[in-house]
Protein backbone atom coordinates (compact mmCIF):
# COMPACT_ATOMS: atom_id res chain seq x y z
CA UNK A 1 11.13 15.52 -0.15
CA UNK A 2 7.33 13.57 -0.27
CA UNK A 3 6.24 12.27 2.76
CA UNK A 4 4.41 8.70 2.20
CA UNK A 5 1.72 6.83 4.18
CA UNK A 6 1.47 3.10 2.92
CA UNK A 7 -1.45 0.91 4.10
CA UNK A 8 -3.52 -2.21 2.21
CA UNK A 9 -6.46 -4.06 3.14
CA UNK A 10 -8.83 -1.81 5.38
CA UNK A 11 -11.58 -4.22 3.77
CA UNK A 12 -14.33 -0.69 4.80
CA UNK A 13 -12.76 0.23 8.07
CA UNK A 14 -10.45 3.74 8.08
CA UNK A 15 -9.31 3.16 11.67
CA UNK A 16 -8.33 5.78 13.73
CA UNK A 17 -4.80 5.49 13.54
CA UNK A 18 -4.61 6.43 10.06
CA UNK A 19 -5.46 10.16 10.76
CA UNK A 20 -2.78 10.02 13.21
CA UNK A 21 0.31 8.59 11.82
CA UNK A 22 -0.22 9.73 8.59
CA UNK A 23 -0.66 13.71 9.74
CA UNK A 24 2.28 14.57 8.16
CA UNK A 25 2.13 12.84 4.73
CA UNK A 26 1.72 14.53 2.00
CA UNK A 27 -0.04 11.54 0.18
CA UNK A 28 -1.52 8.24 0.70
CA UNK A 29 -0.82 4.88 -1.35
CA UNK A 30 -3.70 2.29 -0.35
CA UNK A 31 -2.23 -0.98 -1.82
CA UNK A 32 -6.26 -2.96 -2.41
CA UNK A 33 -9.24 -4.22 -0.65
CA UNK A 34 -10.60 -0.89 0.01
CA UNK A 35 -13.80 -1.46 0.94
CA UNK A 36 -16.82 0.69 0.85
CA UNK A 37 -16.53 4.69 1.48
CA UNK A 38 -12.87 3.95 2.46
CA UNK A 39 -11.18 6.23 -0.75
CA UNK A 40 -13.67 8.73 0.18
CA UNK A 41 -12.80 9.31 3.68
CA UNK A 42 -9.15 9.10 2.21
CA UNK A 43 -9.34 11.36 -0.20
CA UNK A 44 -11.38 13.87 2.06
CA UNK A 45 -7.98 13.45 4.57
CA UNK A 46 -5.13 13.51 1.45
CA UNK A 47 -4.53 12.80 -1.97
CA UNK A 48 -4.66 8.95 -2.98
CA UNK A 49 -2.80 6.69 -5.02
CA UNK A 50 -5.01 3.27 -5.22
CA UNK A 51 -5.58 0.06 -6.81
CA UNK A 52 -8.33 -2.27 -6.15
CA UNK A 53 -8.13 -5.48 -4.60
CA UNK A 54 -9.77 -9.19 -4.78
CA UNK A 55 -12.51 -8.28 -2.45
CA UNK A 56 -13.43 -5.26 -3.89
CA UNK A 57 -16.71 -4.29 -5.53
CA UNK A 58 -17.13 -2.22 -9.23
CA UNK A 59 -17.80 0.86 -6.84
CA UNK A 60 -14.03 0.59 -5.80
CA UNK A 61 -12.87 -0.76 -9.40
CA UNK A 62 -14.32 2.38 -10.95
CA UNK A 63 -11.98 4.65 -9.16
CA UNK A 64 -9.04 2.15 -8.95
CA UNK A 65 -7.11 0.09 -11.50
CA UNK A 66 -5.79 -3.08 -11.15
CA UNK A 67 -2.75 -2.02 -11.16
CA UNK A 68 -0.96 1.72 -10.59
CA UNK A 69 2.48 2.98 -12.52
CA UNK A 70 3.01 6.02 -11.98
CA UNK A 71 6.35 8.92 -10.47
CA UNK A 72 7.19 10.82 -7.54
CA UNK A 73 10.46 12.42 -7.77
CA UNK A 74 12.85 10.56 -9.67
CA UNK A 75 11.20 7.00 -8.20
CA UNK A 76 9.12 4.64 -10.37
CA UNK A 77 6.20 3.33 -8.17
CA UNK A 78 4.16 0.25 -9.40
CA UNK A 79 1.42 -0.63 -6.99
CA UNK A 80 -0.87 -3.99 -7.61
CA UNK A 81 -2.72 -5.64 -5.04
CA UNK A 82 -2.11 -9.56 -5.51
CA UNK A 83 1.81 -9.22 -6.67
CA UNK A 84 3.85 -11.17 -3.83
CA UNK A 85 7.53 -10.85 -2.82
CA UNK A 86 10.75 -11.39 -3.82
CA UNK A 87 11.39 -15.00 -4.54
CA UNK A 88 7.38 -15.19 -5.00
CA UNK A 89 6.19 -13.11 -7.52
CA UNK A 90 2.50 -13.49 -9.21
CA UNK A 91 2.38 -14.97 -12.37
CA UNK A 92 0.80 -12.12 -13.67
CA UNK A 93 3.04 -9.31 -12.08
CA UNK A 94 6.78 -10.58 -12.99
CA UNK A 95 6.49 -9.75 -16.37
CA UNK A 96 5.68 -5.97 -15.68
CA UNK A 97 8.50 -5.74 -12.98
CA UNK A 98 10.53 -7.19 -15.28
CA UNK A 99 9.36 -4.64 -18.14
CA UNK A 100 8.89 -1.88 -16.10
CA UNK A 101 11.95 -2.05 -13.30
CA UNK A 102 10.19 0.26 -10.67
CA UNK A 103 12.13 1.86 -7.61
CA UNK A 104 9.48 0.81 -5.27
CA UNK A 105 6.95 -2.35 -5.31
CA UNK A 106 3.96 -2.02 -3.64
CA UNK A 107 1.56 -4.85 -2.96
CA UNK A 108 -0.70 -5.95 -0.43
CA UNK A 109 -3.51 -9.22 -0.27
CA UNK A 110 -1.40 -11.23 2.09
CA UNK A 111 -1.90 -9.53 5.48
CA UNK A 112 1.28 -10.22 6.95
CA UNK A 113 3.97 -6.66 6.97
CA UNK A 114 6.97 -7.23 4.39
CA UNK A 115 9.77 -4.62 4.26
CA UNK A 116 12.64 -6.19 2.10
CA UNK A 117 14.97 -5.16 -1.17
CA UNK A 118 14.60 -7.46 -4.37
CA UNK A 119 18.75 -7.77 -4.87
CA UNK A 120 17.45 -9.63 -8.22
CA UNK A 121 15.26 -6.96 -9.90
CA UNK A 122 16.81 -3.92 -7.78
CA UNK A 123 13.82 -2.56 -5.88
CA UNK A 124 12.71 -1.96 -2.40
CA UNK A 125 9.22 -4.02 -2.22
CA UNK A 126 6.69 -3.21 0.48
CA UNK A 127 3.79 -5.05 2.00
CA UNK A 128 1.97 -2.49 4.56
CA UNK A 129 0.19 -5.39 5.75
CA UNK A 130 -3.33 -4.96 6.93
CA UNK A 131 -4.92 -2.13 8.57
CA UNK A 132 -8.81 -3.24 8.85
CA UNK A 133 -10.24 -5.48 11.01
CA UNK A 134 -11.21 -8.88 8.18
CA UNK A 135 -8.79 -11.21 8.19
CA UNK A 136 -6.29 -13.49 10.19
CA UNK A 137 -3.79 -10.79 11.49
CA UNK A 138 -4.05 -10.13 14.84
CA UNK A 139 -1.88 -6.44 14.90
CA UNK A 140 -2.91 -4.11 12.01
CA UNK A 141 0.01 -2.43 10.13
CA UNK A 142 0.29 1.15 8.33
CA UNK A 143 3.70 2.31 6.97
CA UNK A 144 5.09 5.80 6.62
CA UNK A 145 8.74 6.61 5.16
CA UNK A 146 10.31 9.46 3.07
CA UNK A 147 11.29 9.83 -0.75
CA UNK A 148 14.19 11.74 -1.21
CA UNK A 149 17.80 11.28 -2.64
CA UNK A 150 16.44 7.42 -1.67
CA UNK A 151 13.38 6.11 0.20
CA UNK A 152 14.41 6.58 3.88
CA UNK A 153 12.86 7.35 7.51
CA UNK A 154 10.45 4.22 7.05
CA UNK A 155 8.70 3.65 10.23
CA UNK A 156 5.56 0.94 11.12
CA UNK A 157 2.29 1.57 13.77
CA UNK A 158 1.26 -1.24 14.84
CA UNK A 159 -2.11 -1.27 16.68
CA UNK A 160 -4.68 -3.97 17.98
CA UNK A 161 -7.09 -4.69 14.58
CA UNK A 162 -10.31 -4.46 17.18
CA UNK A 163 -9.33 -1.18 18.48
CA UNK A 164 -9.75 0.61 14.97
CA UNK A 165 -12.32 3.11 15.62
């Protein structure tokens, strides 16, 4: 059993929250648009599974892909920040999920919290939203769930973007 904290587009912030609700997770997956000294306050707190986003500089793109593949447990995780939802894929992305048929699709970029199953290409995608302060949202989103026999025990803090630190 792997306890997971999910979030995406801090954009430099780590707000406060973060310590918090992820505690008890034994690993973080930060989904793009890092920002500045964000993985290193991360990886100071837990271990890190990133991928840079559209706003982030070579400092960030040096330590994070484009796009992350990798296992826990028996799951196949492919993380990419600009990658969409079900019905809406990326151009780029499809082809992978179609090549690589991962357990769990993670993706960030849009800001808004998605939480849905792909019945087409038989995965559980996730958006964790945002949890920095840039950008249009108005309630910033983390996401926290367990991997066992399945992904289960998902839950969502919500929290006022302003009141981050």
């Amino acid at each position: 059993m792997l306890r997971i904290g999910i979030l995406s587009d801090t954009h430099g912030t780590v707000p406060k929250q973060v310590y918090s609700f992820f505690k008890d997770c034994d690993e973080l997956w930060h989904a793009g648009d890092i920002g500045a000294n964000v993985l290193e306050q991360l990886k100071e707190f837990k271990p890190v599974v990133a991928v840079y986003g559209n706003t982030d500089g070579w400092d960030v793109r040096y330590e994070a892909p484009q796009n992350q593949l990798f296992k826990r447990g028996r799951f196949k995780i492919l993380m990419t920040h600009i990658g969409g939802y079900p019905g809406h894929y990326e151009s780029r992305i499809l082809p992978i999920l179609k090549y690589e048929k991962p357990d769990i699709f993670v993706a960030g970029h849009s800001h808004i919290l998605r939480v849905m199953y792909d019945k087409t290409y038989n995965f559980f995608h996730i958006n964790p939203g945002a949890a920095g302060r840039q950008g249009f949202h108005k309630v910033s989103t983390l996401v926290r769930l367990t991997l066992d026999d399945t992904p289960k025990d998902l839950e969502i803090c919500e929290f006022d973007k302003f009141g981050t630190e």
